[in-house]
Protein backbone atom coordinates (compact mmCIF):
# COMPACT_ATOMS: atom_id res chain seq x y z
CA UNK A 1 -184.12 251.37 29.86
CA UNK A 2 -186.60 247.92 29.46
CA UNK A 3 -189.51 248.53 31.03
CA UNK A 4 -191.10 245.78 33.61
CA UNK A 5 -193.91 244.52 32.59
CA UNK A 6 -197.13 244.32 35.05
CA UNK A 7 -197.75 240.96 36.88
CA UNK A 8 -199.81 237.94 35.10
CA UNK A 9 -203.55 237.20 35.96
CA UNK A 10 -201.89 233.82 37.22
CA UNK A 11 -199.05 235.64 39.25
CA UNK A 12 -202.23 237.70 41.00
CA UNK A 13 -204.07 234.91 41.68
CA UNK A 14 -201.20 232.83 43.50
CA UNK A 15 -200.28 236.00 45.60
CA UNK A 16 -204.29 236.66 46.40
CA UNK A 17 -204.18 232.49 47.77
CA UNK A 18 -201.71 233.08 49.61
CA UNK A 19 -202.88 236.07 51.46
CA UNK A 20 -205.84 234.68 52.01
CA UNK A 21 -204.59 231.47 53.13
CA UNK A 22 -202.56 233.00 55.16
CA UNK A 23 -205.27 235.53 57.16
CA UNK A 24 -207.16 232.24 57.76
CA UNK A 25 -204.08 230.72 59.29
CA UNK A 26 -202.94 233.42 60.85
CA UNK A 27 -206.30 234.92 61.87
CA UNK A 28 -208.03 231.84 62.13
CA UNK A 29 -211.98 231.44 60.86
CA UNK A 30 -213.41 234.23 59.62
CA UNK A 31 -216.71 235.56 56.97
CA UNK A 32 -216.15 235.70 53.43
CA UNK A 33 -217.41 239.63 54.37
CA UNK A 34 -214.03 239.96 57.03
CA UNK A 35 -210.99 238.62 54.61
CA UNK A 36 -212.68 240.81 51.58
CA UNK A 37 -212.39 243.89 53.61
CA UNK A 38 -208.74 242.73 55.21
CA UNK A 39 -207.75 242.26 51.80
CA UNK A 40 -208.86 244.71 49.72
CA UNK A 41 -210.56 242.43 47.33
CA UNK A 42 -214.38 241.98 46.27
CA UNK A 43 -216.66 239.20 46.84
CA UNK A 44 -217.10 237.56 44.18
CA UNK A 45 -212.64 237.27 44.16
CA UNK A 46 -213.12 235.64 47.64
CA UNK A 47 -215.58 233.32 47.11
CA UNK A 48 -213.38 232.16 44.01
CA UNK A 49 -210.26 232.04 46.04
CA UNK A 50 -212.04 230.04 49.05
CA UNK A 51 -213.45 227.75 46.11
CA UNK A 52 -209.93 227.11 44.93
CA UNK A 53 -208.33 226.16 48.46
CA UNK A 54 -211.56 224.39 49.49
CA UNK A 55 -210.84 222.15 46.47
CA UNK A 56 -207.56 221.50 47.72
CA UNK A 57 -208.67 220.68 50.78
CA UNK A 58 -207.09 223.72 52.52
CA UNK A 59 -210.24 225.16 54.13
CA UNK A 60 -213.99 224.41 54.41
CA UNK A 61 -216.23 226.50 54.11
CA UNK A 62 -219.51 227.12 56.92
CA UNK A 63 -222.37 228.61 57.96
CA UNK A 64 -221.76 230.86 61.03
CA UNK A 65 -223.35 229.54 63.98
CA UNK A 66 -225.26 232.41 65.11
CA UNK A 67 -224.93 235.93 62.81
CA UNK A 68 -227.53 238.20 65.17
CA UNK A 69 -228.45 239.57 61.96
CA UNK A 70 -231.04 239.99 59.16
CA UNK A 71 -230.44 239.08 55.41
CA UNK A 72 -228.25 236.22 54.12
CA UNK A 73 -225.04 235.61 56.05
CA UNK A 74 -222.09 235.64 55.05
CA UNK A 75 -220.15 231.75 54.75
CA UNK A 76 -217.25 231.52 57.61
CA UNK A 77 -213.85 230.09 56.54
CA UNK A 78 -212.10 227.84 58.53
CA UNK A 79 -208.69 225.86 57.54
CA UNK A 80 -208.73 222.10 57.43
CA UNK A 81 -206.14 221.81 60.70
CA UNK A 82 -206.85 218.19 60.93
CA UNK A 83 -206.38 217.15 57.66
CA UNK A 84 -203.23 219.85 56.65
CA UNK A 85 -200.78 219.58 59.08
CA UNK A 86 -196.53 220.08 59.42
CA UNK A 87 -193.98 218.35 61.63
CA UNK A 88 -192.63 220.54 64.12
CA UNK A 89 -189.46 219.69 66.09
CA UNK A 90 -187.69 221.14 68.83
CA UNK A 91 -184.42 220.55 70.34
CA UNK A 92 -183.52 222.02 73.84
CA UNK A 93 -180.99 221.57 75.85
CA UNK A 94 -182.79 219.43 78.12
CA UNK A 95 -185.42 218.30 76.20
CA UNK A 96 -186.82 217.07 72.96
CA UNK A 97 -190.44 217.42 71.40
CA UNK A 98 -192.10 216.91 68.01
CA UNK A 99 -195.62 217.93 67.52
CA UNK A 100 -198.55 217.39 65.17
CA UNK A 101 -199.18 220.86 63.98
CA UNK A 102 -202.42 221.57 62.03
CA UNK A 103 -202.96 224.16 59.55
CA UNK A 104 -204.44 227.26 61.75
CA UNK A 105 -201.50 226.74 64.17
CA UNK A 106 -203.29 224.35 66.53
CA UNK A 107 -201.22 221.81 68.05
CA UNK A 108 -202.56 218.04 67.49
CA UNK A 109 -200.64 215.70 69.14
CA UNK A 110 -197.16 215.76 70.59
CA UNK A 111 -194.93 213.42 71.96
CA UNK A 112 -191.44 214.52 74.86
CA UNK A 113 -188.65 213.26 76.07
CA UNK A 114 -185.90 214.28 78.05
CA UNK A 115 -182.25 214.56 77.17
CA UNK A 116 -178.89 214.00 78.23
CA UNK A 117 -176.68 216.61 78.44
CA UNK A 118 -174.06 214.62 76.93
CA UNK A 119 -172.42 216.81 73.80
CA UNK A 120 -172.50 216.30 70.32
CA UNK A 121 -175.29 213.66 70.39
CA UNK A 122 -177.20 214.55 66.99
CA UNK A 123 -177.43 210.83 65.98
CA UNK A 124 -179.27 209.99 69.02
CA UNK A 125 -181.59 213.23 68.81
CA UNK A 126 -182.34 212.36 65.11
CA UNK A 127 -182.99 209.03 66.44
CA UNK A 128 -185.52 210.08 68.92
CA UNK A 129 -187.13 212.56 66.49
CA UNK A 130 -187.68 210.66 63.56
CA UNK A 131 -189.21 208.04 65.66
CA UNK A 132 -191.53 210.12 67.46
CA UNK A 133 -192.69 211.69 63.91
CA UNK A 134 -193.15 208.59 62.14
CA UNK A 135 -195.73 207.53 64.89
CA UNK A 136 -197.52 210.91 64.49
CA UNK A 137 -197.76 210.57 60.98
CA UNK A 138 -199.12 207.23 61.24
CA UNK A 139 -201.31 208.48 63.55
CA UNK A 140 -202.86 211.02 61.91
CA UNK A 141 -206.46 210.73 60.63
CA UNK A 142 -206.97 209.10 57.03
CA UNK A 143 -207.06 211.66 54.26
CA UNK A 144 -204.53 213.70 56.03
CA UNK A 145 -201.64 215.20 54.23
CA UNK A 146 -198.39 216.23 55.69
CA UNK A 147 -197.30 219.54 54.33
CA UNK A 148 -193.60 220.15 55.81
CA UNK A 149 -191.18 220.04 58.62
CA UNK A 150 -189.24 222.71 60.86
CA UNK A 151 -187.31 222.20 63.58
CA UNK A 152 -186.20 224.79 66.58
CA UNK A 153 -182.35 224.47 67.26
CA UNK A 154 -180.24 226.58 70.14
CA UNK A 155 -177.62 227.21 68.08
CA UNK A 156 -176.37 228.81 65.09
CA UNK A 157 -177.66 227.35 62.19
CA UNK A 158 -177.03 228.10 58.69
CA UNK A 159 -180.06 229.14 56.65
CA UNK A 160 -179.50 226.97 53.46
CA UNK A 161 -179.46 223.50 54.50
CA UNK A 162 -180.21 223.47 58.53
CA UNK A 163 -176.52 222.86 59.41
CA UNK A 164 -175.50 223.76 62.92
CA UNK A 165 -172.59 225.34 62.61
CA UNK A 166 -172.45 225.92 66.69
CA UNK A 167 -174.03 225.05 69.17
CA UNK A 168 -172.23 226.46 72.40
CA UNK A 169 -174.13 224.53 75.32
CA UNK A 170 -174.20 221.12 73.78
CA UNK A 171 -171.09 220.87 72.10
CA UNK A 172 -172.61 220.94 68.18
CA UNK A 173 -170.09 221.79 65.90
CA UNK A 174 -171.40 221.86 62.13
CA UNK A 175 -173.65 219.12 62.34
CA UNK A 176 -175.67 218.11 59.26
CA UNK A 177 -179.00 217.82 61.55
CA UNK A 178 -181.34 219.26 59.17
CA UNK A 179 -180.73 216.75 55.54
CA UNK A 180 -179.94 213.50 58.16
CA UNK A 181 -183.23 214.21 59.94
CA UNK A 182 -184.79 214.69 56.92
CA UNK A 183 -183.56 211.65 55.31
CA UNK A 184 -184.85 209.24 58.97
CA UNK A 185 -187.85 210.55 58.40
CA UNK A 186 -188.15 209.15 54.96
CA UNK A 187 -191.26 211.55 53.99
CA UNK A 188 -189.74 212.89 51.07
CA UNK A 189 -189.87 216.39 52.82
CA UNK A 190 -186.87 219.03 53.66
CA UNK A 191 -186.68 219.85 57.22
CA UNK A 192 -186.05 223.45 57.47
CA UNK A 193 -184.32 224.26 60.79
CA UNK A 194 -183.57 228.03 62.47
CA UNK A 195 -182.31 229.21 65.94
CA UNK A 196 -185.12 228.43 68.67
CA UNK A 197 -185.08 232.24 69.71
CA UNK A 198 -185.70 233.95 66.18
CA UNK A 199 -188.57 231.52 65.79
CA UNK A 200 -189.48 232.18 69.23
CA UNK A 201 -189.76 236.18 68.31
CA UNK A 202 -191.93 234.90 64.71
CA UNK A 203 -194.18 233.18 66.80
CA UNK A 204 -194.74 235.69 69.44
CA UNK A 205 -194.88 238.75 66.29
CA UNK A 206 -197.17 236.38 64.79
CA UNK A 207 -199.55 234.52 67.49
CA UNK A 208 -198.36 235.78 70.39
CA UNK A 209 -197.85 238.65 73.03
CA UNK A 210 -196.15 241.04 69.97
CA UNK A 211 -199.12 240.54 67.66
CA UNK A 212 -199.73 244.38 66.79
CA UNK A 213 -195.90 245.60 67.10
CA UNK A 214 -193.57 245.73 64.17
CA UNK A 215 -190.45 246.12 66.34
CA UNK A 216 -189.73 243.90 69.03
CA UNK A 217 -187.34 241.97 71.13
CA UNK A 218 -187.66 238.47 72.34
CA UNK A 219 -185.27 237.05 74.57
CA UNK A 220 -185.13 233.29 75.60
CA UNK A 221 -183.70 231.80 78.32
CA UNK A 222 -182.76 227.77 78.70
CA UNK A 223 -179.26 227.14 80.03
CA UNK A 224 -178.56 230.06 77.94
CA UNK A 225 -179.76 232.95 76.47
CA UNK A 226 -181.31 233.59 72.80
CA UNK A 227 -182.63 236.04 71.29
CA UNK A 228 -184.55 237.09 67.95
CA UNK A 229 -185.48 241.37 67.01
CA UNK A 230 -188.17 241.95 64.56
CA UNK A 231 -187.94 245.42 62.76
CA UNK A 232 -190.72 246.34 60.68
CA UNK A 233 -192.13 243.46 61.13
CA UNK A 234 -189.09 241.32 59.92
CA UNK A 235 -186.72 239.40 61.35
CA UNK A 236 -183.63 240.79 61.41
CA UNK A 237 -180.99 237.67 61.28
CA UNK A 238 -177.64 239.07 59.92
CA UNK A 239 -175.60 238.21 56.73
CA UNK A 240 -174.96 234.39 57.34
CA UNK A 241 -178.35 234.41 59.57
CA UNK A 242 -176.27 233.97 62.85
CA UNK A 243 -177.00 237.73 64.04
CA UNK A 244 -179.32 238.79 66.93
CA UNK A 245 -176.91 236.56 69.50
CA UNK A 246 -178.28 238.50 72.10
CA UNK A 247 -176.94 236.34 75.60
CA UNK A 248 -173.63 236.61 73.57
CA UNK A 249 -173.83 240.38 74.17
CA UNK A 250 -171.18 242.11 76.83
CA UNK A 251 -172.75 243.04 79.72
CA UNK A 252 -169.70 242.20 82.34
CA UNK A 253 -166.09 242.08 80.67
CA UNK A 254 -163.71 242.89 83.99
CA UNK A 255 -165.12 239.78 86.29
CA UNK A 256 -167.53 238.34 84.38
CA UNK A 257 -168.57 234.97 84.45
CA UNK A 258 -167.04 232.16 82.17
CA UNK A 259 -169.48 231.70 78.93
CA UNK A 260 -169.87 228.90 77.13
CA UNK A 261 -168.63 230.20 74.01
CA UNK A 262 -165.37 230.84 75.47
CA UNK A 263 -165.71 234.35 76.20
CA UNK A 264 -166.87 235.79 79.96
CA UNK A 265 -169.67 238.05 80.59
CA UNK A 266 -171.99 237.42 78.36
CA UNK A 267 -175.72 238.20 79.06
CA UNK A 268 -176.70 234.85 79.10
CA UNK A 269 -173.19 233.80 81.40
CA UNK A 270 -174.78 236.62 84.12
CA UNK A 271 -178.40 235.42 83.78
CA UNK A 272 -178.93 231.97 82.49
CA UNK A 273 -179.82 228.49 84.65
CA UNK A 274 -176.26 228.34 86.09
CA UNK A 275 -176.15 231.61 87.16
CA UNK A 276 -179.10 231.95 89.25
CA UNK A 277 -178.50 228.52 90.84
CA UNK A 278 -174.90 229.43 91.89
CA UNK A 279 -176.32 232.46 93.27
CA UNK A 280 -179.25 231.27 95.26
CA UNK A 281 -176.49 228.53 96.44
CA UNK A 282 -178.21 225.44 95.44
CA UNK A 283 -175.86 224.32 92.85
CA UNK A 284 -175.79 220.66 94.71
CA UNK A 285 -179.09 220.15 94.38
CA UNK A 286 -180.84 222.14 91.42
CA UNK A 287 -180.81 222.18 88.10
CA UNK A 288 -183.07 223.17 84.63
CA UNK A 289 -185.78 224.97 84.38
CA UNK A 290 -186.92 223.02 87.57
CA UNK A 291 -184.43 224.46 89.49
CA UNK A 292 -184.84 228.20 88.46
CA UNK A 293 -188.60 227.64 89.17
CA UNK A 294 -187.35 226.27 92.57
CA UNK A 295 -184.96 228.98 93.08
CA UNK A 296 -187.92 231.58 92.22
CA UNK A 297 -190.55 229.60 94.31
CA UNK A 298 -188.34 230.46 97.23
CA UNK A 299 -187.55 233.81 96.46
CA UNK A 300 -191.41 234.92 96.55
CA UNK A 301 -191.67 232.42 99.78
CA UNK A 302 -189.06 234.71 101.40
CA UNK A 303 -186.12 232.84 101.24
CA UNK A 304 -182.98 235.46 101.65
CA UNK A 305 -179.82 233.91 99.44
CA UNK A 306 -182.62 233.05 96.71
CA UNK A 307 -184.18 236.97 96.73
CA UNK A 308 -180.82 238.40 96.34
CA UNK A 309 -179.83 235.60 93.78
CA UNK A 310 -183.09 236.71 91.48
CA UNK A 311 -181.99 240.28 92.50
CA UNK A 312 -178.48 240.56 91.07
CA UNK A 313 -180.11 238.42 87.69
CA UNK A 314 -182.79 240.79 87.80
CA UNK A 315 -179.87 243.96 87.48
CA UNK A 316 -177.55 242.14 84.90
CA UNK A 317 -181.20 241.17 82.42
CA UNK A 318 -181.85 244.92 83.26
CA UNK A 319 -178.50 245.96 81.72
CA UNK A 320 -179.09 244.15 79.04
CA UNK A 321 -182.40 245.07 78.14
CA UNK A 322 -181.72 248.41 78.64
CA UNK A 323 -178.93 248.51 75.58
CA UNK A 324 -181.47 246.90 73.86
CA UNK A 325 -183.87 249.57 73.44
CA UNK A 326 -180.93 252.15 72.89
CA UNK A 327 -180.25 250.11 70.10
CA UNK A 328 -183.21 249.10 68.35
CA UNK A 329 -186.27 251.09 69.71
CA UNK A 330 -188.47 248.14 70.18
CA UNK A 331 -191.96 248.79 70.78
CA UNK A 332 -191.84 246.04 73.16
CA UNK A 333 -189.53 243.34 74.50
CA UNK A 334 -190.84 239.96 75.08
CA UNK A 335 -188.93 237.73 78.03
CA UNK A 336 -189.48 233.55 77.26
CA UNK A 337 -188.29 229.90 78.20
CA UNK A 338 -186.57 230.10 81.87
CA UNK A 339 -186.82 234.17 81.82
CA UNK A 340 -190.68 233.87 81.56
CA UNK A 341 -190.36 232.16 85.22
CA UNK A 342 -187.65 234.82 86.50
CA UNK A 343 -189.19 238.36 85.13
CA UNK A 344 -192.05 238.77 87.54
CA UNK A 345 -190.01 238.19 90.45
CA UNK A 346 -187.09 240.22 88.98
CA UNK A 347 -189.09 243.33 87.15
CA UNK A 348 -188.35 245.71 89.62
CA UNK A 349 -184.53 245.90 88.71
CA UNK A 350 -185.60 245.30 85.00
CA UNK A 351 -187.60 248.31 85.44
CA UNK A 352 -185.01 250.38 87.59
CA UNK A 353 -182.52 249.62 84.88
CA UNK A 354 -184.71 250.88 82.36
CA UNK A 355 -185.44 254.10 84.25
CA UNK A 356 -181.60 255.17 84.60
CA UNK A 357 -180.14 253.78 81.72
CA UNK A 358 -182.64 254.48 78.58
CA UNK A 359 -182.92 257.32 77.11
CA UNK A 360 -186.14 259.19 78.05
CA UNK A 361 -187.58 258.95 74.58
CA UNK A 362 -186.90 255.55 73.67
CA UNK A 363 -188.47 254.26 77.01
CA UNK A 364 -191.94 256.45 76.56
CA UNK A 365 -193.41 253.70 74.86
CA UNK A 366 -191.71 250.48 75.22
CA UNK A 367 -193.28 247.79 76.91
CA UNK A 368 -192.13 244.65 78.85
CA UNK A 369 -194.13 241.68 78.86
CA UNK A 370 -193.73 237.46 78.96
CA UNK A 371 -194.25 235.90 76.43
CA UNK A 372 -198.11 234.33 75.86
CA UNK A 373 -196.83 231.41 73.61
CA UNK A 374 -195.19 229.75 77.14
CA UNK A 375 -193.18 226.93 76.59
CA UNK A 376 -194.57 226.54 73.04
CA UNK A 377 -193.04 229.59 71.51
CA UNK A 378 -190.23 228.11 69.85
CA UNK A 379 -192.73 224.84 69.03
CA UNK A 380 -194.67 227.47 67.62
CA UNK A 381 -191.89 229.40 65.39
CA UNK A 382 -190.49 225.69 64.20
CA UNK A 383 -194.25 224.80 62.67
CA UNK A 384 -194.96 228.37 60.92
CA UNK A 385 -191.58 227.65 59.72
CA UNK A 386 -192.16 224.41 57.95
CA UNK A 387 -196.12 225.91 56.69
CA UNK A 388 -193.41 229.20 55.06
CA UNK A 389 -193.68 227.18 51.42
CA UNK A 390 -197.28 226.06 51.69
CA UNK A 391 -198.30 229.71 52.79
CA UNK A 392 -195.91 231.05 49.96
CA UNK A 393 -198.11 229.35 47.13
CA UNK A 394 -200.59 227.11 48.61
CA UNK A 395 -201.19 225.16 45.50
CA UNK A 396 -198.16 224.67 43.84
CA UNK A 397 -196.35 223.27 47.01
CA UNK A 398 -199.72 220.75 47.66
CA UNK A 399 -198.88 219.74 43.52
CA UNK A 400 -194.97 219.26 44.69
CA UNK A 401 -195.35 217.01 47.41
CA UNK A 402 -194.81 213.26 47.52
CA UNK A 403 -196.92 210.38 48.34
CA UNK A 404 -194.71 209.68 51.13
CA UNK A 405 -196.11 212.64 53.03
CA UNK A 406 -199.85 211.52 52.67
CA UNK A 407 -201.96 209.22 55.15
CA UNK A 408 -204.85 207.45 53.37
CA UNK A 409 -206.61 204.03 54.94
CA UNK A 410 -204.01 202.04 52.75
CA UNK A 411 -200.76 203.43 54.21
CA UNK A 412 -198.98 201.04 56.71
């Protein structure tokens, strides 16, 4: 039997950079004193880590503004968010936005723009992307150094190469976005791409409401639903990384509604857009997320068809939220996109569905919130996706990239 042999001083040092890169992201600033104790590491190993990445031009390092205490203090950490940053895309149904996103997870610029719901238009959304990226590149300050891209789909995309094998409400059928939105961007960088909802439940388990829980459910609503579980802290994405398809889960199967996926009563077919516009009647005159704000508006103004539309939503998201914690024993299950806007108004059947149709000790301790990301979530999960390799080995991924990606005072 060979024995393994212990890691390298070099293999220890790259995994100590990245942790600590990683609490500063993550975490944001903090004393030299706070990451050794978070850690597990001494002193003097932090203040030659922070000298490391503050060479790279990762972090800086500061004196804290005001300590309230005697004896010398101890230097804050910050990451360099304007001069680090990723590209972070995401494609909705409706909409399409890429964002500056700075080391630290601060957004620095963004640029929208609706879209037509017109089928398999990836040309024309690559189009619109790489354009609006390019100009936030250029824009970014001088020095700056672009460090990846990720990109939030709603669809099923396969994990090696960002393909989308299917996506059900726009008509995507294995569509090369990821490699031809890489190659219009002409940075020299892969554009990683995953399903909007898992990186909606990494953001939220990172940065958001489920910061403190290692299981959770996130479910997203747009025309559809998504969804993303974490479970132990990990994302739990299936064999091909197509699982979690929560709004594709049976809820109705004698009269259900038609799905767009070709099968009838799905979750998201009794709860998504459509569904609470046909209910409320104002299919004529309604539609995206404007319209189910509408349609909620009304129903906490008073208005009868639009209470009893949010009502019967309300008892089919309760359904399915209730098989949800039979199944996975979430310590909490986040509702975002459109079912942000609905939950409030429809909690009461969420939580009567709960009541009669969990088992007692799986629903002692669960709890049901929104999601505190808002409309960003998925933004959110796209950019920690495309930071995954600098965050992974922080120096060895500044070393691999290209000029392309960099913005000094000479670049056009």
């Amino acid at each position: 039997m060979m024995m393994r042999a212990g890691r390298s001083q070099e293999e220890i040092r790259r995994s100590n950079l990245s942790a600590l890169l990683r609490q500063v992201h993550l975490g944001g600033p903090a004393s030299r004193a706070a990451l050794a104790d978070r850690l597990g590491l001494n002193r003097s190993t932090i203040k030659g880590l922070t000298a490391d990445l503050t060479a790279a031009g990762l972090v800086r390092e500061e004196l804290p503004t005001d300590t309230g205490k005697a004896g010398r203090p101890s230097l804050v950490v910050r990451p360099e968010s304007e001069r680090v940053y990723v590209l972070a895309f995401d494609v909705r149904v409706d909409r399409l936005i890429a964002a500056r996103v700075g080391l630290g997870g601060r957004i620095l610029d963004r640029r929208e723009a609706a879209r037509r719901r017109a089928g398999a238009d990836v040309h024309e959304v690559v189009g619109v992307l790489a354009g609006f990226a390019r100009r936030l590149h250029r824009e970014a300050g001088a020095g700056s150094q672009c460090a990846g891209a990720g990109a939030a789909y709603c669809g099923m995309i396969r994990r090696d190469d960002g393909m989308v094998r299917f996506g059900p409400n726009m008509g995507w059928v294995d569509q090369a976005f990821g490699t031809e939105l890489a190659f219009r961007l002409g940075l020299g960088l892969p554009v990683a791409v995953g399903n909007e909802a898992h990186l909606g439940a990494l953001a939220e388990h990172q940065r958001g409401a489920g910061v403190g829980f290692q299981n959770l459910v996130y479910l997203h609503g747009d025309v559809g639903v998504g969804g993303g579980i974490i479970v132990g802290g990990k994302l739990l994405d299936g064999d091909g990384g197509y699982g979690c398809e929560l709004g594709h889960m049976m809820v109705n199967p004698y009269d259900g509604r038609p799905c767009g996926c070709g099968s009838r009563g799905c979750l998201e077919a009794e709860v998504g857009e459509q569904a609470l516009i046909d209910a409320a009647g104002r299919t004529a005159e309604l539609s995206g997320r404007d319209g189910v704000r509408a349609v909620v508006r009304a129903a906490g103004r008073g208005d009868v068809a639009a209470r009893e539309a949010v009502r019967r939503i309300g008892d089919w998201l309760g359904i399915g939220v209730a098989n949800l914690i039979n199944l996975f024993n979430p310590g909490l299950v986040i509702f975002g996109g459109m079912l942000r806007e609905v939950y409030p108004r429809a909690a009461a059947q969420v939580h009567a569905r709960v009541a009669a149709n969990v088992l007692a000790i799986s629903r002692e301790r669960v709890r049901l919130r929104t999601s505190a990301l808002g409309d960003d979530a998925t933004l959110v999960g796209a950019a920690e996706l495309a930071f995954a390799g600098l965050l992974a080995d922080p120096l060895d991924a500044l070393a691999r990239l290209t000029p392309a990606g960099r913005r000094d005072p000479v670049s056009p």
